[in-house]
PDB file of N, CA and C in Angstrom:
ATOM      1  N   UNK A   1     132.258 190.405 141.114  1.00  0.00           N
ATOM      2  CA  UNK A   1     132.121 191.808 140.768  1.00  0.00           C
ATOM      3  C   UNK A   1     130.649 192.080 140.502  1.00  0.00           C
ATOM      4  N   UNK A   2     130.206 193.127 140.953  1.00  0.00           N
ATOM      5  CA  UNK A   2     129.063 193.190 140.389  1.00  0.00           C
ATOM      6  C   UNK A   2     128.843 195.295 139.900  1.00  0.00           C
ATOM      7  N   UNK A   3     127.621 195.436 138.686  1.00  0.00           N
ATOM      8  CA  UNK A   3     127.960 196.251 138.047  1.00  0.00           C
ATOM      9  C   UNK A   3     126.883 196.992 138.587  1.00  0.00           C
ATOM     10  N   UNK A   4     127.800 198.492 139.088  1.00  0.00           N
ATOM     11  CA  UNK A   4     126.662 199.647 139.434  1.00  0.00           C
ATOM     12  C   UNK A   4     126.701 200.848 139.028  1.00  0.00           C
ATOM     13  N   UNK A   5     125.993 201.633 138.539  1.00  0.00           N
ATOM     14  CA  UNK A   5     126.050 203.367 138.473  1.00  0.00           C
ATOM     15  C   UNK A   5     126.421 204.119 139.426  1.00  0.00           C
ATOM     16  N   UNK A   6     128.008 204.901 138.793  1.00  0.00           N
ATOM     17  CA  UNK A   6     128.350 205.574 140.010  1.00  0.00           C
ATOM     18  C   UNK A   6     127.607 206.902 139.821  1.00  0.00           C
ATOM     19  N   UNK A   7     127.640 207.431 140.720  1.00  0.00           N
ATOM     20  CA  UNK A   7     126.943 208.838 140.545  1.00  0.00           C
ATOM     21  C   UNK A   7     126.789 209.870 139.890  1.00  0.00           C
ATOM     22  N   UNK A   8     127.911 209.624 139.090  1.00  0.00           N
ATOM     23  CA  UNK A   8     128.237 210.975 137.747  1.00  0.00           C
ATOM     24  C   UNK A   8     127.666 210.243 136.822  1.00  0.00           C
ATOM     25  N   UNK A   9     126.945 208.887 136.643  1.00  0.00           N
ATOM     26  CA  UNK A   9     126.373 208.047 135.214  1.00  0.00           C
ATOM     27  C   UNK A   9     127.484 206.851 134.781  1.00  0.00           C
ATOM     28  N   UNK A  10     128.634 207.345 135.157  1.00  0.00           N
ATOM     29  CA  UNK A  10     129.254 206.066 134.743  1.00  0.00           C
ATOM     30  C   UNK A  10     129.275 204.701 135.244  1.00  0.00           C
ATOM     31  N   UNK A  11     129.154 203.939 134.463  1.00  0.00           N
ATOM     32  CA  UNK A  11     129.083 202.505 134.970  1.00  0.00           C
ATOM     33  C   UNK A  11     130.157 201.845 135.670  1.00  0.00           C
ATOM     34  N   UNK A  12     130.206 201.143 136.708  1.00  0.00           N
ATOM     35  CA  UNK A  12     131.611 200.628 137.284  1.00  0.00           C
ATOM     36  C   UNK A  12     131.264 198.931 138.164  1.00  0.00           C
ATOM     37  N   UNK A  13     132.485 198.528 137.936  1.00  0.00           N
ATOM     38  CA  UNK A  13     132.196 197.149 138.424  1.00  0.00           C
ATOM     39  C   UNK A  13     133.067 197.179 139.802  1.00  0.00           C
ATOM     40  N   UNK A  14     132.541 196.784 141.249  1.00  0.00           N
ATOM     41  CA  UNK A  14     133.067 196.725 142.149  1.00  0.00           C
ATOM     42  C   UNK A  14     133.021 195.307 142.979  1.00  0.00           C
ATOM     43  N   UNK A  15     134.251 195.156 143.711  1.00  0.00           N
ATOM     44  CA  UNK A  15     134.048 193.568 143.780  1.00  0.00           C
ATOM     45  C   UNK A  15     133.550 193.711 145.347  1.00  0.00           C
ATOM     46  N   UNK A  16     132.669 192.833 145.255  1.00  0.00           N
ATOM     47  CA  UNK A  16     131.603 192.674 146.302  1.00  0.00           C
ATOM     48  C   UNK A  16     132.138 192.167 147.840  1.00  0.00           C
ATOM     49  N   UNK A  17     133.174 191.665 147.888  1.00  0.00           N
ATOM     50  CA  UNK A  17     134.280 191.060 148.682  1.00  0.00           C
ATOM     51  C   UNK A  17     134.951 192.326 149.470  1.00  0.00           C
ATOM     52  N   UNK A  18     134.853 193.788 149.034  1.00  0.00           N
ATOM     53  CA  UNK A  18     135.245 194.782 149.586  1.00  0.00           C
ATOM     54  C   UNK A  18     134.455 195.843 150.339  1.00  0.00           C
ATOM     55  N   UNK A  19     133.375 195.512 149.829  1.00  0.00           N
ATOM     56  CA  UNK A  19     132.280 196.257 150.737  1.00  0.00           C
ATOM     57  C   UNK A  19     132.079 196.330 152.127  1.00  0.00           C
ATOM     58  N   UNK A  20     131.859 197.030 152.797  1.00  0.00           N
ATOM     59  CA  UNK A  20     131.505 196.686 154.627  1.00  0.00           C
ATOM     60  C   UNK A  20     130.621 197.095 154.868  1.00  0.00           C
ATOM     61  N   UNK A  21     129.440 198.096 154.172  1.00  0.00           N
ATOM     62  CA  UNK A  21     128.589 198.500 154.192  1.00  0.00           C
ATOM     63  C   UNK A  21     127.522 199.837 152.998  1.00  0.00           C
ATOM     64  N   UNK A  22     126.642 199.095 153.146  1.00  0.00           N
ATOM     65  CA  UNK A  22     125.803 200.300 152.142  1.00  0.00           C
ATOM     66  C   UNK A  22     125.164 201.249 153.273  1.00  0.00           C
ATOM     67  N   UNK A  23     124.466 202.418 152.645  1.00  0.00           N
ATOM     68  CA  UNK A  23     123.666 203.323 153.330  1.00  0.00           C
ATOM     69  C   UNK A  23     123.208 204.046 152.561  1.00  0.00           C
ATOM     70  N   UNK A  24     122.994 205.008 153.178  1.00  0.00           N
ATOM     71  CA  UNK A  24     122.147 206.848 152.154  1.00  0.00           C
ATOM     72  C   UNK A  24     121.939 207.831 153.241  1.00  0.00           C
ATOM     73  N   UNK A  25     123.098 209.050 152.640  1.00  0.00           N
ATOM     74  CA  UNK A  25     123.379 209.932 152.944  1.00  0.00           C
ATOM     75  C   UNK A  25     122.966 210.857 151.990  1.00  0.00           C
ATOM     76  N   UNK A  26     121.421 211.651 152.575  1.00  0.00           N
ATOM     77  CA  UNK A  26     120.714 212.210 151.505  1.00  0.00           C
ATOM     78  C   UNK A  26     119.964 211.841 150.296  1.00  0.00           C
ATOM     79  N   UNK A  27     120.394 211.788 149.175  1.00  0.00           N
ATOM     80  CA  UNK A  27     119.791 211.736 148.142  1.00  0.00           C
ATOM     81  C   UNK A  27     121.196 210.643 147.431  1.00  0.00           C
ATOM     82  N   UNK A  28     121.907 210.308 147.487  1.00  0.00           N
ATOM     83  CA  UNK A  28     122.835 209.359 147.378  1.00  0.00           C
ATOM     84  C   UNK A  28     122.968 208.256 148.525  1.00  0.00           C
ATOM     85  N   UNK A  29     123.460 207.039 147.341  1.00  0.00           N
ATOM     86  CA  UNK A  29     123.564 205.744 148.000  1.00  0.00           C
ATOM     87  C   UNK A  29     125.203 205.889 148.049  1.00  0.00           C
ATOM     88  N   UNK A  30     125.414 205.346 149.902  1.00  0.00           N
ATOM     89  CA  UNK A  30     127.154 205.221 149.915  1.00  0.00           C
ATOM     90  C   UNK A  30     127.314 204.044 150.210  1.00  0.00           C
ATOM     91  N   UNK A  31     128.319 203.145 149.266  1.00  0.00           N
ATOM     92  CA  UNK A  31     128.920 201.779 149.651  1.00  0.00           C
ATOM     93  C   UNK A  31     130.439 202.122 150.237  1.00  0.00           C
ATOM     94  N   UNK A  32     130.756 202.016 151.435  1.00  0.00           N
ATOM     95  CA  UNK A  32     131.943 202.309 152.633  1.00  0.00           C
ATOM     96  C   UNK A  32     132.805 200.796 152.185  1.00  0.00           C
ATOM     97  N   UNK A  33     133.467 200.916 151.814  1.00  0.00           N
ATOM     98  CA  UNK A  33     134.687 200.391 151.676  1.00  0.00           C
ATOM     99  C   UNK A  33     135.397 199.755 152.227  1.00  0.00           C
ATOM    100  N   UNK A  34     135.842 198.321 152.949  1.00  0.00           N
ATOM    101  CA  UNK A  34     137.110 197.861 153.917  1.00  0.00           C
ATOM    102  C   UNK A  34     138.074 198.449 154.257  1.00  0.00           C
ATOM    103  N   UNK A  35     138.694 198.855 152.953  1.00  0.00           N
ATOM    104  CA  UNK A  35     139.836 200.118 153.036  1.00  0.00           C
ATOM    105  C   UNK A  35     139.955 201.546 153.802  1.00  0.00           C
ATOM    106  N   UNK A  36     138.306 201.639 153.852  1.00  0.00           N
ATOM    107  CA  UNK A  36     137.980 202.841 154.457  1.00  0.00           C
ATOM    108  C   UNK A  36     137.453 203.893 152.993  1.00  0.00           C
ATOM    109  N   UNK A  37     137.820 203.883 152.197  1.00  0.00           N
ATOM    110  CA  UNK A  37     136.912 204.298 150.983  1.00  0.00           C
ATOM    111  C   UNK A  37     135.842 204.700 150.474  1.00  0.00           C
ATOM    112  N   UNK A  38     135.156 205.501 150.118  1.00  0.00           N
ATOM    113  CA  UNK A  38     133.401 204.908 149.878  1.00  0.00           C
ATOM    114  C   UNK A  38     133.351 205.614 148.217  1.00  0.00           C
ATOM    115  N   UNK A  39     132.155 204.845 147.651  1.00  0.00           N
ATOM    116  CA  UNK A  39     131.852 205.186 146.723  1.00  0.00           C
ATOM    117  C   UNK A  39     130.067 205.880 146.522  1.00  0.00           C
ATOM    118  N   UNK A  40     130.106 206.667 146.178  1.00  0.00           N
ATOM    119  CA  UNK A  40     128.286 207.131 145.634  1.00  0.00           C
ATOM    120  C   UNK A  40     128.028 206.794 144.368  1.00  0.00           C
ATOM    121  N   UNK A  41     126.791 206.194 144.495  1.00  0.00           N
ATOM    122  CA  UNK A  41     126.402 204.943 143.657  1.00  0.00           C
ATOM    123  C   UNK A  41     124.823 205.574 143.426  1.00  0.00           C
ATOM    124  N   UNK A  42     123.649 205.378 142.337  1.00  0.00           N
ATOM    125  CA  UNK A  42     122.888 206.039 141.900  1.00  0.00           C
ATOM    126  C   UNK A  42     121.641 205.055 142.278  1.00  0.00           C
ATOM    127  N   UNK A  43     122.072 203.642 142.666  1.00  0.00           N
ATOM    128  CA  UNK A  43     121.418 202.381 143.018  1.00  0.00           C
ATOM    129  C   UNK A  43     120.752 202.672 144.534  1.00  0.00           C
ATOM    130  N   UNK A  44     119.657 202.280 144.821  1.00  0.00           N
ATOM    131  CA  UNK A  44     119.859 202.190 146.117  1.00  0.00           C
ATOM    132  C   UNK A  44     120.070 201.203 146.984  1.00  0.00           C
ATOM    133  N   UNK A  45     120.401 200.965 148.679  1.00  0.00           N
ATOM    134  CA  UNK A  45     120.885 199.953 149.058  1.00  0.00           C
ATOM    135  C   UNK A  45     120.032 198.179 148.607  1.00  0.00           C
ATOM    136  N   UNK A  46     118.501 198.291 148.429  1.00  0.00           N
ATOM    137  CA  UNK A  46     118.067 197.213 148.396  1.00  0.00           C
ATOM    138  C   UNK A  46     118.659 196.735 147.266  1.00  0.00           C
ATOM    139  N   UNK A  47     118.843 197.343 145.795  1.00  0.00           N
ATOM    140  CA  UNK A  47     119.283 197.023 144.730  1.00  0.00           C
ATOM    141  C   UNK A  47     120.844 196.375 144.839  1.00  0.00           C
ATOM    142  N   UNK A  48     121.494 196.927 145.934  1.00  0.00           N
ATOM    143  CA  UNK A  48     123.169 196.761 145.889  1.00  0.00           C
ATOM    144  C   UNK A  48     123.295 194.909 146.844  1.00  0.00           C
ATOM    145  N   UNK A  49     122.107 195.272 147.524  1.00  0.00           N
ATOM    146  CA  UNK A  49     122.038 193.964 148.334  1.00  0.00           C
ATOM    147  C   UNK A  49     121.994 192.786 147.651  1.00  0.00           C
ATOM    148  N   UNK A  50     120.737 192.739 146.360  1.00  0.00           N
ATOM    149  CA  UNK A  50     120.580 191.880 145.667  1.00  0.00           C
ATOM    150  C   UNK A  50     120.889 191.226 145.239  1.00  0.00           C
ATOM    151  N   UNK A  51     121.733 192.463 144.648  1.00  0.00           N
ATOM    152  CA  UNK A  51     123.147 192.207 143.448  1.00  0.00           C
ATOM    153  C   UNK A  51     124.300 191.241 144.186  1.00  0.00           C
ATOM    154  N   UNK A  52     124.956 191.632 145.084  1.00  0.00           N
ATOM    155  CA  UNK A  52     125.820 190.837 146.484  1.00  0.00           C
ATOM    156  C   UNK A  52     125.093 190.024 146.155  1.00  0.00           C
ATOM    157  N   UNK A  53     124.176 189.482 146.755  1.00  0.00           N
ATOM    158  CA  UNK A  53     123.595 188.358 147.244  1.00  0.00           C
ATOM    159  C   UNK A  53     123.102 187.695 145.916  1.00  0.00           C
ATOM    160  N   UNK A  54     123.126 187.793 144.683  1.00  0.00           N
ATOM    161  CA  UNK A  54     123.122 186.811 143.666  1.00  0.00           C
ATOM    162  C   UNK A  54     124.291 186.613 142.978  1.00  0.00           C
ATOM    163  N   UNK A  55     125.570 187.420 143.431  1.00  0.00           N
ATOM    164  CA  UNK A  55     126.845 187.250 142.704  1.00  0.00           C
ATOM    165  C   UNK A  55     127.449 185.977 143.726  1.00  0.00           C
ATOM    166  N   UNK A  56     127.380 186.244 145.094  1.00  0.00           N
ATOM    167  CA  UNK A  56     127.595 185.167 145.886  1.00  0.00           C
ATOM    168  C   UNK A  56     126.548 183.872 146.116  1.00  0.00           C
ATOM    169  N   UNK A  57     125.743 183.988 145.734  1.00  0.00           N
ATOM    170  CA  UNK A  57     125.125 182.663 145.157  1.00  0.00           C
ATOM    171  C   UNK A  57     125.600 182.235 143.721  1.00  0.00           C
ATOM    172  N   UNK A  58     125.931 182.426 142.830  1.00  0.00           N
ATOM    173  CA  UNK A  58     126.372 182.443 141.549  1.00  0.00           C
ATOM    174  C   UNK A  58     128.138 181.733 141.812  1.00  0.00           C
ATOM    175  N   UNK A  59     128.701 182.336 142.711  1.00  0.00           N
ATOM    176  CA  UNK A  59     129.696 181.922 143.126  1.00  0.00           C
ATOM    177  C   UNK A  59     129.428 180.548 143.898  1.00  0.00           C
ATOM    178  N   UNK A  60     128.489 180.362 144.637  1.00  0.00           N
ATOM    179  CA  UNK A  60     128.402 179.401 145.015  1.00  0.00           C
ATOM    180  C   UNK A  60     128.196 177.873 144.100  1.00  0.00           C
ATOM    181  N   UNK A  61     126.938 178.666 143.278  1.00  0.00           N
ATOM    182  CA  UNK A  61     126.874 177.283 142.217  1.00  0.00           C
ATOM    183  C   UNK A  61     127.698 176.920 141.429  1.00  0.00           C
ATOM    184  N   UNK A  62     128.663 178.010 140.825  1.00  0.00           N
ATOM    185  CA  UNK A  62     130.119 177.505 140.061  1.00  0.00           C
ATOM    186  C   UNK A  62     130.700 176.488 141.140  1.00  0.00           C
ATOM    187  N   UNK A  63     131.013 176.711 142.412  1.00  0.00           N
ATOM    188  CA  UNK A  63     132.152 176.257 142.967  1.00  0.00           C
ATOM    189  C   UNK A  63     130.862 174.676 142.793  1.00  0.00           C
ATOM    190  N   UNK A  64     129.943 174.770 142.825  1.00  0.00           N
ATOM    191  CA  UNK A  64     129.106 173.183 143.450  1.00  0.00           C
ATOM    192  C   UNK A  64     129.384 172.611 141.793  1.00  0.00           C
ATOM    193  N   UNK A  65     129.414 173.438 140.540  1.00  0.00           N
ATOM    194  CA  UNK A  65     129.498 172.158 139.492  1.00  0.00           C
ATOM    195  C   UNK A  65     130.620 171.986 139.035  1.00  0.00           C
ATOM    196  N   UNK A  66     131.857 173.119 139.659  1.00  0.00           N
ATOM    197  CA  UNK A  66     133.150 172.488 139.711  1.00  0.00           C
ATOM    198  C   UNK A  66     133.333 171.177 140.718  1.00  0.00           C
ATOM    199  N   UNK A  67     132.797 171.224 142.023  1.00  0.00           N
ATOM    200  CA  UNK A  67     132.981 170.076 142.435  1.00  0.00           C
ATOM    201  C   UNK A  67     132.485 168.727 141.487  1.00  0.00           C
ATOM    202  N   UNK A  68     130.734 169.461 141.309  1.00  0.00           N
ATOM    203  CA  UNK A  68     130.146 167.874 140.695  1.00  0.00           C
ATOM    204  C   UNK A  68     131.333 167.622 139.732  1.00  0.00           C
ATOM    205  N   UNK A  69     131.667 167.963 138.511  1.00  0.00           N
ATOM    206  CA  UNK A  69     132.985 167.792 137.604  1.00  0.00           C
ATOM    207  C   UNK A  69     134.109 166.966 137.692  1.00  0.00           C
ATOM    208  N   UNK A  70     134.393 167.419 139.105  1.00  0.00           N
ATOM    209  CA  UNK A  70     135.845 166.869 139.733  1.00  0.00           C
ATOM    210  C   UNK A  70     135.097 165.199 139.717  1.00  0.00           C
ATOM    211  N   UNK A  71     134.340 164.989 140.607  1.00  0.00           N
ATOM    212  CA  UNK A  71     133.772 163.986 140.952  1.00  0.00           C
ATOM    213  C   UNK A  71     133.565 162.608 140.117  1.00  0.00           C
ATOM    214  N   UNK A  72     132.603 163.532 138.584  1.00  0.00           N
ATOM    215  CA  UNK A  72     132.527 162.754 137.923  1.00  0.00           C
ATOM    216  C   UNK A  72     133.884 162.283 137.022  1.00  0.00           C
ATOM    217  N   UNK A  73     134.619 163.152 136.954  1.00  0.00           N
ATOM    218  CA  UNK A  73     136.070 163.051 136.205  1.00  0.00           C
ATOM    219  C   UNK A  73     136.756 162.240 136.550  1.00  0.00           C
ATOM    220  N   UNK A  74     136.395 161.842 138.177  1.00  0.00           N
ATOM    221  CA  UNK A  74     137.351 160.582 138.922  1.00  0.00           C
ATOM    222  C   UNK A  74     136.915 159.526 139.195  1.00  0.00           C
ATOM    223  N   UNK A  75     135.468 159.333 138.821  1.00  0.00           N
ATOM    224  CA  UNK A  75     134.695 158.425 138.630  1.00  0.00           C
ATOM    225  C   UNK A  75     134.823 157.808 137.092  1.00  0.00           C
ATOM    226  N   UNK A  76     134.656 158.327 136.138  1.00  0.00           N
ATOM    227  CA  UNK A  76     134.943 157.578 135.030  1.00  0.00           C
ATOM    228  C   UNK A  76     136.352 157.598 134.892  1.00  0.00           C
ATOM    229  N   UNK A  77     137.431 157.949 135.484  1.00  0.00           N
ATOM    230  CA  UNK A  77     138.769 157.304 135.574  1.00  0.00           C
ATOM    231  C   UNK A  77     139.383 156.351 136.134  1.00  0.00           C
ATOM    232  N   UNK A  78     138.509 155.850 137.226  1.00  0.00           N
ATOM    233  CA  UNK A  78     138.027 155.033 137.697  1.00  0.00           C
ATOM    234  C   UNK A  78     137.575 153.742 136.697  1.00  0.00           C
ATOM    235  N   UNK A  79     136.556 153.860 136.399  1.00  0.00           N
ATOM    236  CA  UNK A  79     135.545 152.889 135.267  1.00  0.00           C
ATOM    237  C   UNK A  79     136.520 152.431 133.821  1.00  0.00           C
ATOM    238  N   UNK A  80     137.528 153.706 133.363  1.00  0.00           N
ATOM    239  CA  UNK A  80     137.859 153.304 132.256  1.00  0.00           C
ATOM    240  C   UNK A  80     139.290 152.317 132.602  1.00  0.00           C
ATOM    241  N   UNK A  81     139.871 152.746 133.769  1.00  0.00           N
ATOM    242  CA  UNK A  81     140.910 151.982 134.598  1.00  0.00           C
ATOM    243  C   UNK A  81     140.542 150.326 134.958  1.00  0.00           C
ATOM    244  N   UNK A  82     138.612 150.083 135.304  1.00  0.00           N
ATOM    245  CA  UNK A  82     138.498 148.910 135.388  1.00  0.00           C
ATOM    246  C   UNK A  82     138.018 148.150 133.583  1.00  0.00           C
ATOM    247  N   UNK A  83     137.893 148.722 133.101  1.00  0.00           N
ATOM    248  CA  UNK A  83     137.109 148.764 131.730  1.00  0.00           C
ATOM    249  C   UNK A  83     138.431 148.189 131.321  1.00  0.00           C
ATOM    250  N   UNK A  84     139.451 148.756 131.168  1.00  0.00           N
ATOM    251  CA  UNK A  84     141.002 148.623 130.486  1.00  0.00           C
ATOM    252  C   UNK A  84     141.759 147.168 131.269  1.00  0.00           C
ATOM    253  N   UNK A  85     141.668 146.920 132.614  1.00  0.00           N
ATOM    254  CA  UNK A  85     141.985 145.583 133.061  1.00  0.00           C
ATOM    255  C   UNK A  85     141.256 144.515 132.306  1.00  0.00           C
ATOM    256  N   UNK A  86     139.936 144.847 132.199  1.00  0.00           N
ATOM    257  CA  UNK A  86     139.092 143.484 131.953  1.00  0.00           C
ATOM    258  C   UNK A  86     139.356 143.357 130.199  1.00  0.00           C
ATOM    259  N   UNK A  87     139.326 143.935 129.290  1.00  0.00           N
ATOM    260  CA  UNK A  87     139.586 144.186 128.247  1.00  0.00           C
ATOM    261  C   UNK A  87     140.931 143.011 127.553  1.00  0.00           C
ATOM    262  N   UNK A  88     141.904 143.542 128.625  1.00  0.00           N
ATOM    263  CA  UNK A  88     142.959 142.653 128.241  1.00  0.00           C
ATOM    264  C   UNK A  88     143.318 141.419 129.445  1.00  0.00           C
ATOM    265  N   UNK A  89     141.987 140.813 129.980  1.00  0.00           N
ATOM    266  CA  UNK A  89     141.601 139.956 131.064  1.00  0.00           C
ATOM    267  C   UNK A  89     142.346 139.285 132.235  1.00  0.00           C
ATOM    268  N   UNK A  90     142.871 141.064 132.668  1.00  0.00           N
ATOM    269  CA  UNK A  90     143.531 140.458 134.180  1.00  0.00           C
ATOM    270  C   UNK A  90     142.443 141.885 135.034  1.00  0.00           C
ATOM    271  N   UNK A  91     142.951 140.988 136.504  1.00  0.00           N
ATOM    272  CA  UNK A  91     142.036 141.398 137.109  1.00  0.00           C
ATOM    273  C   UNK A  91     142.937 142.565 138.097  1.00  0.00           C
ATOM    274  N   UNK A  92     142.278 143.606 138.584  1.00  0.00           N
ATOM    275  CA  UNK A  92     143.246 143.872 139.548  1.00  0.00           C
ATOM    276  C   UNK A  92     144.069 143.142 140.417  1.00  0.00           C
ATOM    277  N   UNK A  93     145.321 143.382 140.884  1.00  0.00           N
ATOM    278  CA  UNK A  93     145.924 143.140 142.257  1.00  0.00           C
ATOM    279  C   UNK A  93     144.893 143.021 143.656  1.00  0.00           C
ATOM    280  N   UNK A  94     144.843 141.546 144.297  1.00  0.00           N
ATOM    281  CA  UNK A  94     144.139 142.229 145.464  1.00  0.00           C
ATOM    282  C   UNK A  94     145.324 142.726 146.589  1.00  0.00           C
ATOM    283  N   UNK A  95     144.472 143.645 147.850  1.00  0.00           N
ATOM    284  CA  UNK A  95     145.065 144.223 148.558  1.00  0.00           C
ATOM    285  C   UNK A  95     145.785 143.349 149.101  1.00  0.00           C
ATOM    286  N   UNK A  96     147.042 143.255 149.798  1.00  0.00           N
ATOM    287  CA  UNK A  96     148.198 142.637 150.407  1.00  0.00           C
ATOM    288  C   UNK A  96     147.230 142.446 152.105  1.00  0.00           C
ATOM    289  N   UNK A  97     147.400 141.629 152.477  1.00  0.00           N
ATOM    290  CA  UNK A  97     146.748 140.874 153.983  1.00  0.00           C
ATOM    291  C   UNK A  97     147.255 141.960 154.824  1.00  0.00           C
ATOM    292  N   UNK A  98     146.747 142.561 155.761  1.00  0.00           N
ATOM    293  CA  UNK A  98     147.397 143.332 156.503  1.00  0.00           C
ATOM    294  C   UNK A  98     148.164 142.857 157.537  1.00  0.00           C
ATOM    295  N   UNK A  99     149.267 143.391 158.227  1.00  0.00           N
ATOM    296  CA  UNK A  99     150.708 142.475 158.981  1.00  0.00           C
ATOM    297  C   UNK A  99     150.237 141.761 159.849  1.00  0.00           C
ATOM    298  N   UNK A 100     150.852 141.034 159.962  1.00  0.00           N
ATOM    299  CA  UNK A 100     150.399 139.431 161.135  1.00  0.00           C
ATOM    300  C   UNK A 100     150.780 140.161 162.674  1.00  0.00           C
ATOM    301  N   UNK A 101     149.617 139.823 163.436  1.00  0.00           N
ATOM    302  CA  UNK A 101     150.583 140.034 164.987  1.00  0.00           C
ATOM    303  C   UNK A 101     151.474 139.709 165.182  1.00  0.00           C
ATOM    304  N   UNK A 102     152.500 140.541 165.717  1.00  0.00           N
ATOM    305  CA  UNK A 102     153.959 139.979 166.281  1.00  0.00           C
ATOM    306  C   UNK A 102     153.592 138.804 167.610  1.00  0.00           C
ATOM    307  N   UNK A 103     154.630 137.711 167.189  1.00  0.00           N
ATOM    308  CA  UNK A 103     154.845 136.569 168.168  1.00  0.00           C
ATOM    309  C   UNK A 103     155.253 136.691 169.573  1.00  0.00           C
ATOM    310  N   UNK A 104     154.636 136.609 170.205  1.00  0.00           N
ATOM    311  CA  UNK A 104     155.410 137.086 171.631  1.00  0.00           C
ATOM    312  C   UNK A 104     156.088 135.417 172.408  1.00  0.00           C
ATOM    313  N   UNK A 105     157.289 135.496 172.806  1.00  0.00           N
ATOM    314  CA  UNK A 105     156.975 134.261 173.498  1.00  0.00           C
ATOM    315  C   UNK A 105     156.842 134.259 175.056  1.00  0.00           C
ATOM    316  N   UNK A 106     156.472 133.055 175.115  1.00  0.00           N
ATOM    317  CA  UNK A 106     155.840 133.020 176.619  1.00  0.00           C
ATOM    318  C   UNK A 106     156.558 131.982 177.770  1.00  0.00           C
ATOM    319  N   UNK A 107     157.211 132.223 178.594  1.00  0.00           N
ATOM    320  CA  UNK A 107     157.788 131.485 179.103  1.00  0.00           C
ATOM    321  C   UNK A 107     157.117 130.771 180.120  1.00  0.00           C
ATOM    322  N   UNK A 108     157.451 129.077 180.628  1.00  0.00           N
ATOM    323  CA  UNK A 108     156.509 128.329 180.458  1.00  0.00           C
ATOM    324  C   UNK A 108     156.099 128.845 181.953  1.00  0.00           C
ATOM    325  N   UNK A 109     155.081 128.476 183.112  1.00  0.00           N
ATOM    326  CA  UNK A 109     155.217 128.639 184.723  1.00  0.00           C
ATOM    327  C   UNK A 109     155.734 127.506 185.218  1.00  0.00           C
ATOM    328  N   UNK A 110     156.282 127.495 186.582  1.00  0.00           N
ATOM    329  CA  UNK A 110     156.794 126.604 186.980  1.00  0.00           C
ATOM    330  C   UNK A 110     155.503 126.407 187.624  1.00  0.00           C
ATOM    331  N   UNK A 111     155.536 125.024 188.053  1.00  0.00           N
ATOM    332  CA  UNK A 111     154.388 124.772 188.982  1.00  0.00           C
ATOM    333  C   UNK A 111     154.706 124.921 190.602  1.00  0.00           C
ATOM    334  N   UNK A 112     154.208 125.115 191.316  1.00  0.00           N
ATOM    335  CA  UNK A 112     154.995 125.160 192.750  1.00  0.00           C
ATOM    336  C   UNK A 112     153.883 124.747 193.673  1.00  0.00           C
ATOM    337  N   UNK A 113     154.739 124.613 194.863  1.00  0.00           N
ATOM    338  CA  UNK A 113     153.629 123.545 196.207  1.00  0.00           C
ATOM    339  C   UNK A 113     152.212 124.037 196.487  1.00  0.00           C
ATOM    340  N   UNK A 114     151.652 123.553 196.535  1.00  0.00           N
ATOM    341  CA  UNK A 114     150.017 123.968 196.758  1.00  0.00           C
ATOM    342  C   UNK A 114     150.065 125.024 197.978  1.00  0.00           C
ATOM    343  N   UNK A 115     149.020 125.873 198.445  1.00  0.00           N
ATOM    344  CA  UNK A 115     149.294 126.713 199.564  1.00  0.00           C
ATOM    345  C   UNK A 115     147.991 126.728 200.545  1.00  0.00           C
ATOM    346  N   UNK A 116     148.399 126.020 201.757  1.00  0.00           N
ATOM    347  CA  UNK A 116     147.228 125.846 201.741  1.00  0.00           C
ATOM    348  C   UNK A 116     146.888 126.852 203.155  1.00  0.00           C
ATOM    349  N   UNK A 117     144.974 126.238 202.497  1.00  0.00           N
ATOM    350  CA  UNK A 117     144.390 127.502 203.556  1.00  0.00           C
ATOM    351  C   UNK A 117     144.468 127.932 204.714  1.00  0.00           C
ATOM    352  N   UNK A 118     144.135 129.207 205.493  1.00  0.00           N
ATOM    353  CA  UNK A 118     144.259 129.518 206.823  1.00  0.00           C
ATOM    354  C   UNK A 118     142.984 129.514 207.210  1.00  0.00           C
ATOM    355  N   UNK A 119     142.835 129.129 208.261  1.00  0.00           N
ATOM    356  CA  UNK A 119     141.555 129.664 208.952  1.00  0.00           C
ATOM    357  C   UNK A 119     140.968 130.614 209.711  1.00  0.00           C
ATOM    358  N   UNK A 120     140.305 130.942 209.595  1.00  0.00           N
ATOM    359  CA  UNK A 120     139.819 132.723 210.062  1.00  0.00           C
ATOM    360  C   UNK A 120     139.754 132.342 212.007  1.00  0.00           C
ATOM    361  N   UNK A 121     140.325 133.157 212.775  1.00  0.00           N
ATOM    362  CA  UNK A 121     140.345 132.784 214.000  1.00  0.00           C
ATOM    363  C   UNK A 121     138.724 132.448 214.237  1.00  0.00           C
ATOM    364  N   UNK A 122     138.588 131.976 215.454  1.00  0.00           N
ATOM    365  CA  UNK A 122     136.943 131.933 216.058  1.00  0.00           C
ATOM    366  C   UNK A 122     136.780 133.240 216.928  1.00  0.00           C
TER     367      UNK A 122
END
C-alpha cells in the first residue's frame, strides 16, 4: 500500500498492485485503475512512481530476510539435532547401501565346429 493525497486533501492508502497507470490530466494527477477506475491524486506522477517503486523493493527485502530466517532456522535445527546425538554419544544412522544389481543368469554357449574360411574368387 502506499499513502497518497487524494484531491479533496484527504489522505488514502492505495495498493500499488492495482494500478495500470499514472498521468495528468490538467492540473491533476490520474492513477487509472485495473478495474478500470481512476483516482485524482494531488501527488504528481514522479512522486507516485517512487513510492511503487520503494514499496516493491521493501517487499522485496522482507520476502529476502524471511527467506534468510527460514534458512537459518533449519540450519540450527540441524546443529542442535547433531549437538543432541553426540551429547548422549551415538552417532547418526548411516545411509542404507543403495540396492545391489539384479543377478541376471547367463546361460552357458555351446561351443560348435570351427567355420572355416572361403576364398575370394580370382
Amino acid at each position: 500500500m502506499i499513502r497518497l493525497i487524494h484531491r479533496d486533501g484527504m489522505e488514502i492508502l492505495l495498493n500499488s498492485s492495482l494500478i495500470r497507470s499514472v498521468g495528468i490530466v490538467g492540473l491533476n494527477t490520474v492513477i487509472l485503475l485495473k478495474n478500470g477506475e481512476h483516482v485524482l491524486v494531488k501527488s504528481p506522477p514522479s512522486d507516485i512512481t517512487t513510492k511503487i517503486e520503494a514499496h516493491h523493493f521493501g517487499l522485496d527485502e522482507e520476502r529476502r530476510a524471511h527467506e534468510d530466517d527460514f534458512i537459518k532456522l533449519l540450519e540450527k535445527k540441524e546443529q542442535d539435532k547433531e549437538d543432541k546425538l553426540q551429547r548422549h554419544g551415538r552417532r547418526p544412522r548411516p545411509e542404507p547401501p543403495p540396492p545391489a544389481a539384479p543377478v541376471v543368469a547367463v546361460e552357458p554357449i555351446e561351443p560348435q565346429e570351427p567355420i572355416e574360411p572361403i576364398e575370394p574368387p580370382d
